[in-house]
PDB file of N, CA and C in Angstrom:
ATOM      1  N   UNK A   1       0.821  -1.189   0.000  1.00  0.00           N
ATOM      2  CA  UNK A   1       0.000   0.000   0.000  1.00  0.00           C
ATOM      3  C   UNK A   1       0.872   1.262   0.000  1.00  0.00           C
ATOM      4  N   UNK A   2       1.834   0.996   1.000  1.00  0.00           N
ATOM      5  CA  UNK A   2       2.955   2.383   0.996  1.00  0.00           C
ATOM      6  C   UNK A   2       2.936   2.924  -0.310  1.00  0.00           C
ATOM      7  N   UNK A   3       4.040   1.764  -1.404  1.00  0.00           N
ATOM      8  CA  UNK A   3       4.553   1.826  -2.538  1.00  0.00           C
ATOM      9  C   UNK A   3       3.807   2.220  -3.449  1.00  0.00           C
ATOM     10  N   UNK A   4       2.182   1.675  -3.727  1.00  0.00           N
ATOM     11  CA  UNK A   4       1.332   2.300  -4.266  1.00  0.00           C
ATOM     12  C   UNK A   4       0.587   4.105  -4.167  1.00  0.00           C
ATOM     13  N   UNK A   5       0.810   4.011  -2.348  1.00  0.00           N
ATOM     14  CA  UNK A   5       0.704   5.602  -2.824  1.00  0.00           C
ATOM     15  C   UNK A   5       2.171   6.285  -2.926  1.00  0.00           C
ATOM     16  N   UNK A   6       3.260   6.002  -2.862  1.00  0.00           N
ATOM     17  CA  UNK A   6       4.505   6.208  -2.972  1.00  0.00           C
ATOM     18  C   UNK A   6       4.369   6.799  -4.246  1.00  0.00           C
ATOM     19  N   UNK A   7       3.947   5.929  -5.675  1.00  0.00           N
ATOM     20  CA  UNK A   7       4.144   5.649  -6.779  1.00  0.00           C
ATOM     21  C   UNK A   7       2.581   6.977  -7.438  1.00  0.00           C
ATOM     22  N   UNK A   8       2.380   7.331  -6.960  1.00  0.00           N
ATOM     23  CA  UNK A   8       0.648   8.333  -7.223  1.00  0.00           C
ATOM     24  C   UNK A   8       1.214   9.287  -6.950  1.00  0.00           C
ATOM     25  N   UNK A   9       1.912   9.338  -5.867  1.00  0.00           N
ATOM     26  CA  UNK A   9       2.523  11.040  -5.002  1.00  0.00           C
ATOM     27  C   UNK A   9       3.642  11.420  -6.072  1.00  0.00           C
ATOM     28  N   UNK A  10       4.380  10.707  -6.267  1.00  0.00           N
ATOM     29  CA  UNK A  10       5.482  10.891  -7.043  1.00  0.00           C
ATOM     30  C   UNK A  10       5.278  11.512  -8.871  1.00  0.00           C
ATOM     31  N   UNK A  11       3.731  10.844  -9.393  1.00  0.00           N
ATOM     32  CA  UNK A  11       3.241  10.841 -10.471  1.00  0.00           C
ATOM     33  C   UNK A  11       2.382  12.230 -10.349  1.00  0.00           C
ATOM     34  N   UNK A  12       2.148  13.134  -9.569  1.00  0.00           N
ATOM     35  CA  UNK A  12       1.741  14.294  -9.206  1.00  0.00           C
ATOM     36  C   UNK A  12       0.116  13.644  -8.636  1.00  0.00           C
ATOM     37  N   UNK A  13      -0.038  12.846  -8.464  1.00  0.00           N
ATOM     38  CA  UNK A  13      -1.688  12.729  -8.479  1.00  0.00           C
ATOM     39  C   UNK A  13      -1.714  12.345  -6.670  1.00  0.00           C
ATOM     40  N   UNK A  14      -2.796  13.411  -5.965  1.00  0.00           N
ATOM     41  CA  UNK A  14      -3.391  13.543  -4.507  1.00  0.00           C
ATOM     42  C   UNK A  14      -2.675  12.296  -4.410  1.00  0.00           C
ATOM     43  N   UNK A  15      -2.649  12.454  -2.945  1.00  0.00           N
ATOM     44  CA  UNK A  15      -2.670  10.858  -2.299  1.00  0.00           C
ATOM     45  C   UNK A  15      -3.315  11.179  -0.658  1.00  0.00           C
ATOM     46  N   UNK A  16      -4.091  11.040  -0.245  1.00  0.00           N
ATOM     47  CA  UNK A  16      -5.191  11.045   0.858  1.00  0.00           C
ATOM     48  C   UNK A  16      -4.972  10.002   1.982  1.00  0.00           C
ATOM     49  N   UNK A  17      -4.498  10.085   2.903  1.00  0.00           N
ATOM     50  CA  UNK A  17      -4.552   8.952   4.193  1.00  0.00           C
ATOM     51  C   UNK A  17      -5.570   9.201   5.297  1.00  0.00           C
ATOM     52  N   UNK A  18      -6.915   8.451   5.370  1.00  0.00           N
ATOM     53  CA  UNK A  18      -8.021   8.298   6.345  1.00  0.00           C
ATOM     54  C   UNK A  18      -7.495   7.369   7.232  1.00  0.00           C
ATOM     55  N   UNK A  19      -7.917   7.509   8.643  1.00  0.00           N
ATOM     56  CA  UNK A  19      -7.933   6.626   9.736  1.00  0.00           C
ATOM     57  C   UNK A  19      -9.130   6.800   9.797  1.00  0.00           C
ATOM     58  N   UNK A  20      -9.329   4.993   9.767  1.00  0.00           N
ATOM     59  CA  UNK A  20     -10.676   4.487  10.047  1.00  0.00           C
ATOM     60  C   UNK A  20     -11.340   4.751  11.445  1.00  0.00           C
ATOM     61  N   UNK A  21     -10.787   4.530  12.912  1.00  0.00           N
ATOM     62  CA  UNK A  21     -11.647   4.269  13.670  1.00  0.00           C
ATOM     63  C   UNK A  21     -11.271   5.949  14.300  1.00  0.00           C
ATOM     64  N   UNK A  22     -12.710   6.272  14.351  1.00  0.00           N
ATOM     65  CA  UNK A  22     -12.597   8.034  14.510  1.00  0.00           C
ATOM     66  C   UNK A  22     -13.013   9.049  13.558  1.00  0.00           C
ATOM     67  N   UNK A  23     -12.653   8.269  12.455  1.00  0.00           N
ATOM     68  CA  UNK A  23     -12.903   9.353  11.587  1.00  0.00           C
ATOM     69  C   UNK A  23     -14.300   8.472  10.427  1.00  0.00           C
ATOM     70  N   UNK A  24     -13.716   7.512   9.845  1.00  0.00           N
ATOM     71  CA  UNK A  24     -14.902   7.090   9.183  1.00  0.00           C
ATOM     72  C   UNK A  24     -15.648   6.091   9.725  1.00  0.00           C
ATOM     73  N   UNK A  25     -15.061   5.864  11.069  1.00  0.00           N
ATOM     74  CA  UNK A  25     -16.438   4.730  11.626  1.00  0.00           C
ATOM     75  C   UNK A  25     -16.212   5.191  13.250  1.00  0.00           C
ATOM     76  N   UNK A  26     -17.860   5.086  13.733  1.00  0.00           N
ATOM     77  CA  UNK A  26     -17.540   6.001  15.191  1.00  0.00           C
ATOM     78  C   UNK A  26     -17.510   4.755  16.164  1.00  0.00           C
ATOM     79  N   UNK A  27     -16.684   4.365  16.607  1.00  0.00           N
ATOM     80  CA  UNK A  27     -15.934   3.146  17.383  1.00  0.00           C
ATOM     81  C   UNK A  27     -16.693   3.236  19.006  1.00  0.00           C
ATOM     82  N   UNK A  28     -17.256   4.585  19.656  1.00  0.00           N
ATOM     83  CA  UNK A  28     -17.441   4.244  20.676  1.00  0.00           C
ATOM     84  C   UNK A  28     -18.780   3.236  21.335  1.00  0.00           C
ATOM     85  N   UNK A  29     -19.534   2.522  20.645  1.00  0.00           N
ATOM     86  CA  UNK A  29     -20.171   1.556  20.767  1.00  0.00           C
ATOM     87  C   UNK A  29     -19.173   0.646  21.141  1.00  0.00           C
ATOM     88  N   UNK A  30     -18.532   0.307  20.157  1.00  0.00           N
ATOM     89  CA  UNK A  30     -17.310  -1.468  20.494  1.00  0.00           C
ATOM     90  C   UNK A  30     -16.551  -0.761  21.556  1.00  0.00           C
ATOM     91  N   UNK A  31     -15.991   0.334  22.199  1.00  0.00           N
ATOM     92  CA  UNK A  31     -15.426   0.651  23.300  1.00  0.00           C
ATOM     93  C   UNK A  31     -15.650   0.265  24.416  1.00  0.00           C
ATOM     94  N   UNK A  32     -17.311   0.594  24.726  1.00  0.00           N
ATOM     95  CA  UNK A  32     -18.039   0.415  25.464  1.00  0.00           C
ATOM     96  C   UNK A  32     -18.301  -1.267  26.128  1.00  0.00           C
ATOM     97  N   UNK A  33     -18.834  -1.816  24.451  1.00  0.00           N
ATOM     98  CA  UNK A  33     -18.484  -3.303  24.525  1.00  0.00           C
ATOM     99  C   UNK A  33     -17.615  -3.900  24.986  1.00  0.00           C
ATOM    100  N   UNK A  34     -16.515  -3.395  24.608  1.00  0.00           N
ATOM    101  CA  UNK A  34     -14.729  -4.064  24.931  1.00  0.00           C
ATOM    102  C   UNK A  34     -14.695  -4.416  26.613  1.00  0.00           C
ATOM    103  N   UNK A  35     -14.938  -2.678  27.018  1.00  0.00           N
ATOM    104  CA  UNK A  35     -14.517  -3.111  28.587  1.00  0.00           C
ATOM    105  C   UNK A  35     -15.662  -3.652  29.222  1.00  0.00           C
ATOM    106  N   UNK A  36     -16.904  -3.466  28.828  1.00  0.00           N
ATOM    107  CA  UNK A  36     -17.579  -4.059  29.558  1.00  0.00           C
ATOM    108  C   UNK A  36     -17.120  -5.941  29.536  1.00  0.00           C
ATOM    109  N   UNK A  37     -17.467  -6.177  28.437  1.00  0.00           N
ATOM    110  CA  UNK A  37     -16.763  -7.805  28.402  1.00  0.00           C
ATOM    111  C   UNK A  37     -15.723  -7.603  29.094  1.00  0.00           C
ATOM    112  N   UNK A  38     -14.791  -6.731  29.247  1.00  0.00           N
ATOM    113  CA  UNK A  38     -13.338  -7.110  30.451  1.00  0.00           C
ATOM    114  C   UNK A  38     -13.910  -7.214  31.380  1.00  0.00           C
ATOM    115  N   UNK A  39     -14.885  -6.631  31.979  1.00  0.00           N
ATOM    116  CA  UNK A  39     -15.256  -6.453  33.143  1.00  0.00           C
ATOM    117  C   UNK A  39     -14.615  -4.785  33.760  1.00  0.00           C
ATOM    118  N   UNK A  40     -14.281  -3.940  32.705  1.00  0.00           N
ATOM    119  CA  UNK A  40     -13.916  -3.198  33.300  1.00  0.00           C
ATOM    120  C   UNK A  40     -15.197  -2.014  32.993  1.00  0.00           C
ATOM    121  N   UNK A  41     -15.621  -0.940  34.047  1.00  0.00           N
ATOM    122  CA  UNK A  41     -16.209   0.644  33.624  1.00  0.00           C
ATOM    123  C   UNK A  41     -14.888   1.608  32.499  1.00  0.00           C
ATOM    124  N   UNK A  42     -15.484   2.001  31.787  1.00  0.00           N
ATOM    125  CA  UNK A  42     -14.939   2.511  31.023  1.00  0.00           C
ATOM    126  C   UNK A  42     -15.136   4.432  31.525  1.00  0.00           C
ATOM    127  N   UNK A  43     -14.097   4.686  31.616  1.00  0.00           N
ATOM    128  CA  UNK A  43     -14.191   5.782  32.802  1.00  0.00           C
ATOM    129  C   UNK A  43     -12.874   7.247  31.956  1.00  0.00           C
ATOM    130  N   UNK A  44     -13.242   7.060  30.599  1.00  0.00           N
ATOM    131  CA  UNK A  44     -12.918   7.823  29.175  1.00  0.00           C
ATOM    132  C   UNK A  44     -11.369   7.148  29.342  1.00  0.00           C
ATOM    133  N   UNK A  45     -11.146   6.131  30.270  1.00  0.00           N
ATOM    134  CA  UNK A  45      -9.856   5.843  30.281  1.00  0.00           C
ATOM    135  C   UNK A  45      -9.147   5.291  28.814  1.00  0.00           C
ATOM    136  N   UNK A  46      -7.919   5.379  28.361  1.00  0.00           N
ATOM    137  CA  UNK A  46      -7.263   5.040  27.492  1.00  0.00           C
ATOM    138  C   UNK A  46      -7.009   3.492  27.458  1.00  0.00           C
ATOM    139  N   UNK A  47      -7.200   2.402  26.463  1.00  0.00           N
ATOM    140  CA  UNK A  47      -6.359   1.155  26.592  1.00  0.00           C
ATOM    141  C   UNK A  47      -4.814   1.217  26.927  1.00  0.00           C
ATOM    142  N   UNK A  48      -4.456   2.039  26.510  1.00  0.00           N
ATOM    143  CA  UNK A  48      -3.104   2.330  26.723  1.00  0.00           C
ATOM    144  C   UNK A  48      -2.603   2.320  28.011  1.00  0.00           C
ATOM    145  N   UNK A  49      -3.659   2.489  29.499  1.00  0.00           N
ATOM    146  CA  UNK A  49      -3.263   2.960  30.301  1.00  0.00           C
ATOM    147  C   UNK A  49      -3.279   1.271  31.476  1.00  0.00           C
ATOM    148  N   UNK A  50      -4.015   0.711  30.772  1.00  0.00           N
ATOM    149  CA  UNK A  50      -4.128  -0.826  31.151  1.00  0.00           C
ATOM    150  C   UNK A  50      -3.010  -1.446  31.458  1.00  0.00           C
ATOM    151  N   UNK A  51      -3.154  -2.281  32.372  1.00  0.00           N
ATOM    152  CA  UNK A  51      -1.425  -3.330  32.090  1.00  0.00           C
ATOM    153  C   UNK A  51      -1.121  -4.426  30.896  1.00  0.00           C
ATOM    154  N   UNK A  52      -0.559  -4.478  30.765  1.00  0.00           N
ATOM    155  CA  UNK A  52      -0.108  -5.354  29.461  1.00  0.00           C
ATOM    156  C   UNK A  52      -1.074  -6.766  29.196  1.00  0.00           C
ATOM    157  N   UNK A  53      -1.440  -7.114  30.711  1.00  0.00           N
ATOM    158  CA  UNK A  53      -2.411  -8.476  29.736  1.00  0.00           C
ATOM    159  C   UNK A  53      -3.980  -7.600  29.639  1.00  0.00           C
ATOM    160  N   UNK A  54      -4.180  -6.993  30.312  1.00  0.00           N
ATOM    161  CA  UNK A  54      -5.632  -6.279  29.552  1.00  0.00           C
ATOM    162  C   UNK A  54      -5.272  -5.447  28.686  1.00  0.00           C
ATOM    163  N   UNK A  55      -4.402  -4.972  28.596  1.00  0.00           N
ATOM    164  CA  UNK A  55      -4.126  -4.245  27.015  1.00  0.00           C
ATOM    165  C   UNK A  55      -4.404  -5.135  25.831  1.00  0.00           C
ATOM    166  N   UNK A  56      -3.341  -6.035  25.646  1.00  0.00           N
ATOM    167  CA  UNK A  56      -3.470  -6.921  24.699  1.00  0.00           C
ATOM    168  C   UNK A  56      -4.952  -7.963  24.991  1.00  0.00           C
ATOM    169  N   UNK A  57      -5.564  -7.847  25.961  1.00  0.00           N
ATOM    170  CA  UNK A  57      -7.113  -8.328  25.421  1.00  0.00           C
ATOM    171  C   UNK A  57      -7.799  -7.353  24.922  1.00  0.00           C
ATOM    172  N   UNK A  58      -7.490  -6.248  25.676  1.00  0.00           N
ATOM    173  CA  UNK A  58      -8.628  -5.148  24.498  1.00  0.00           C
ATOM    174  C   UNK A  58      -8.200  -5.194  23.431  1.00  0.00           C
ATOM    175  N   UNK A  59      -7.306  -5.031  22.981  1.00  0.00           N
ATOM    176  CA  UNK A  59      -7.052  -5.225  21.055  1.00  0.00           C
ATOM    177  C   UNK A  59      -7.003  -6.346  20.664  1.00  0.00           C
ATOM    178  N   UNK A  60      -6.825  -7.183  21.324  1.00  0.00           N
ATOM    179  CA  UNK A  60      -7.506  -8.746  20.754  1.00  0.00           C
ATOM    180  C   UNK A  60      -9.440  -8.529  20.431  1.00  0.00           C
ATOM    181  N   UNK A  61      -9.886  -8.032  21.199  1.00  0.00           N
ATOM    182  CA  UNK A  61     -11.557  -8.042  21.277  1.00  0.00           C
ATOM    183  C   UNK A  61     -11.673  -6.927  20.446  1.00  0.00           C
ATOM    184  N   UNK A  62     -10.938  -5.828  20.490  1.00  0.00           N
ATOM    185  CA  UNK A  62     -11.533  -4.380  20.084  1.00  0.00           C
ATOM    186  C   UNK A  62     -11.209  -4.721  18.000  1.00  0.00           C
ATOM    187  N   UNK A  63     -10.388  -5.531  17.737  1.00  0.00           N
ATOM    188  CA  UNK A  63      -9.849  -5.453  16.018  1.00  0.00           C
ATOM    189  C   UNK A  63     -10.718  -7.214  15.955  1.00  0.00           C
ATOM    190  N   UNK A  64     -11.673  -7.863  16.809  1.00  0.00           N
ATOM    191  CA  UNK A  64     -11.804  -9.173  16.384  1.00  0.00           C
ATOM    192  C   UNK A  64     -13.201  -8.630  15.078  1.00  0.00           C
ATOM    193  N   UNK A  65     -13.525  -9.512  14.495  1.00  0.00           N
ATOM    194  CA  UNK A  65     -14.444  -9.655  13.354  1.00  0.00           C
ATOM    195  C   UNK A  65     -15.598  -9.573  14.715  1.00  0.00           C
ATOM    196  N   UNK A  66     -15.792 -10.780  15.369  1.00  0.00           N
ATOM    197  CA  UNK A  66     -16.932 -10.246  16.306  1.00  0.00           C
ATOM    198  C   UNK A  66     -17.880  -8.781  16.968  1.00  0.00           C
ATOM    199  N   UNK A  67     -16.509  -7.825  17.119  1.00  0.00           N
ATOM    200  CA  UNK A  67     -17.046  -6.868  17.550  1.00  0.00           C
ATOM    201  C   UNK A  67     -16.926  -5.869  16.443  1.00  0.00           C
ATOM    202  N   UNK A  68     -16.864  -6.085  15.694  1.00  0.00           N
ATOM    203  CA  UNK A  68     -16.709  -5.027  14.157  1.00  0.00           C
ATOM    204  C   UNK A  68     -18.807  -4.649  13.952  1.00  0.00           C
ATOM    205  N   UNK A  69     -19.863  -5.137  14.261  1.00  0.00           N
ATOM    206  CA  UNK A  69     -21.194  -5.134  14.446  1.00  0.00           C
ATOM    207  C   UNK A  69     -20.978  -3.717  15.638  1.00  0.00           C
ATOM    208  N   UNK A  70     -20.277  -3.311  16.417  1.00  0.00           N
ATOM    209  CA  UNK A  70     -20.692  -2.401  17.234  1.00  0.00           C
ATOM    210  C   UNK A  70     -20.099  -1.146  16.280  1.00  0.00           C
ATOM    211  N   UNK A  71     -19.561  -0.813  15.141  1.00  0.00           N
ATOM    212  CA  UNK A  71     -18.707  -0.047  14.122  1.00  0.00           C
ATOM    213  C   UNK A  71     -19.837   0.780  13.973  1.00  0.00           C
ATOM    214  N   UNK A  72     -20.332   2.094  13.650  1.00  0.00           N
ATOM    215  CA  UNK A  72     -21.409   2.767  12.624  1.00  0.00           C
ATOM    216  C   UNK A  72     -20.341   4.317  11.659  1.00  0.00           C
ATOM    217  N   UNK A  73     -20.659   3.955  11.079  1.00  0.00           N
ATOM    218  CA  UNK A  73     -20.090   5.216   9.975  1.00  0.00           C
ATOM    219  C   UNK A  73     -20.443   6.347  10.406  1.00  0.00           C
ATOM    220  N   UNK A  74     -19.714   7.433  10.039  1.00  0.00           N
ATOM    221  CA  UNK A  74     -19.474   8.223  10.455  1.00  0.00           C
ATOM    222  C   UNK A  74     -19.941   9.312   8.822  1.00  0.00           C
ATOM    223  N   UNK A  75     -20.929   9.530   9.198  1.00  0.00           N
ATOM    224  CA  UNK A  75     -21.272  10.469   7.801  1.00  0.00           C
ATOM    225  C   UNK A  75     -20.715  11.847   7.248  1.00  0.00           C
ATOM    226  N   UNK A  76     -19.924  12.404   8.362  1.00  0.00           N
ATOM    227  CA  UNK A  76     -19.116  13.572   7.900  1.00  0.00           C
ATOM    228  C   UNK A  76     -17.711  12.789   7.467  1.00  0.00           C
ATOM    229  N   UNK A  77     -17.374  12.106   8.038  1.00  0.00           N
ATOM    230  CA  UNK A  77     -16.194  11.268   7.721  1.00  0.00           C
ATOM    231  C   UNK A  77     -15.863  10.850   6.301  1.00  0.00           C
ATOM    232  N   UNK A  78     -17.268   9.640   6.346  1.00  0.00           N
ATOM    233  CA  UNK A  78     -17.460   9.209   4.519  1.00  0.00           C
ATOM    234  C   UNK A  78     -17.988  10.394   3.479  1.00  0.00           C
ATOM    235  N   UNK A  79     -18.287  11.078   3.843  1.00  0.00           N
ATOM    236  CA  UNK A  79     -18.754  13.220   3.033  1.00  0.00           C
ATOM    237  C   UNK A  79     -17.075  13.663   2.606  1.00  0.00           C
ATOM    238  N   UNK A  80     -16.216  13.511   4.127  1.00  0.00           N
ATOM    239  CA  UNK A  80     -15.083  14.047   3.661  1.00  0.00           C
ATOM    240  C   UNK A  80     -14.139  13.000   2.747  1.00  0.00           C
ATOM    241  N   UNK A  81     -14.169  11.976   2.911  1.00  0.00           N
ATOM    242  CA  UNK A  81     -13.581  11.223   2.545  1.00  0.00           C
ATOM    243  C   UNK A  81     -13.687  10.996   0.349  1.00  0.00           C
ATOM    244  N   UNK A  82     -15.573  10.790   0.421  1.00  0.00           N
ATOM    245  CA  UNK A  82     -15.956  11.006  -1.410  1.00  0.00           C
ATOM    246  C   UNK A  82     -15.782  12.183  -1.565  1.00  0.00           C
ATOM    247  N   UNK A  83     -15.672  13.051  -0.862  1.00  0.00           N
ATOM    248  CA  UNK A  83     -15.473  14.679  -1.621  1.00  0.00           C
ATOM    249  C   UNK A  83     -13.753  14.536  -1.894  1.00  0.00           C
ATOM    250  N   UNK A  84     -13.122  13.726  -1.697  1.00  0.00           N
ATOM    251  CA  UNK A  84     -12.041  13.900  -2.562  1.00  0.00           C
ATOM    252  C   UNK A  84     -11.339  12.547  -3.501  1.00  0.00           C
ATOM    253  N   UNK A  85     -12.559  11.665  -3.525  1.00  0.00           N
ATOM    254  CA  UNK A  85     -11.806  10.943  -5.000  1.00  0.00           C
ATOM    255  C   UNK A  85     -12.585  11.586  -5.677  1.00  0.00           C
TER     256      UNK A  85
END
C-alpha cells in the first residue's frame, strides 16, 4: 500500500490517508463493549493505560471480526472522505 501511494505522489496525483476508527467509523459503541466484556467501567480511560495483559485483550476483542457489528459510519467522515476521489 505504501509503494502504491509512494508511486501516485510521485506521479503528481493527490494521495489522501483516512484513519478508520474516529474518523470514518464512530468506534465508541465497540469501546463500550470491549470493557464491559473485560469487566472493566470505562471511565474515558485510554487502553493504553491498562497493564499489558488487559491491554493486549482489548485489542484482541476491540480489532476481532466479532465486535466489528458495534462499528457505525461516520457520515461527515465518509462526506469528507468522497469529496475527494
Amino acid at each position: 500500500m505504501l509503494l502504491h501511494m509512494y508511486f501516485y505522489a510521485n506521479e503528481g496525483e493527490p494521495v489522501f490517508v483516512f484513519d478508520i476508527d474516529g474518523v470514518l467509523v464512530d468506534v465508541e459503541a465497540k469501546l463500550r463493549e470491549v470493557f464491559r466484556q473485560l469487566g472493566l467501567e470505562r471511565l474515558k480511560a485510554s487502553p493504553d493505560l491498562l497493564d499489558h495483559n488487559l491491554r493486549r485483550k482489548f485489542w484482541k476483542l476491540f480489532l476481532s471480526k466479532e465486535f466489528m457489528v458495534f462499528d457505525r459510519p461516520r457520515r461527515i467522515g465518509i462526506e469528507l472522505l468522497l469529496s475527494r476521489l
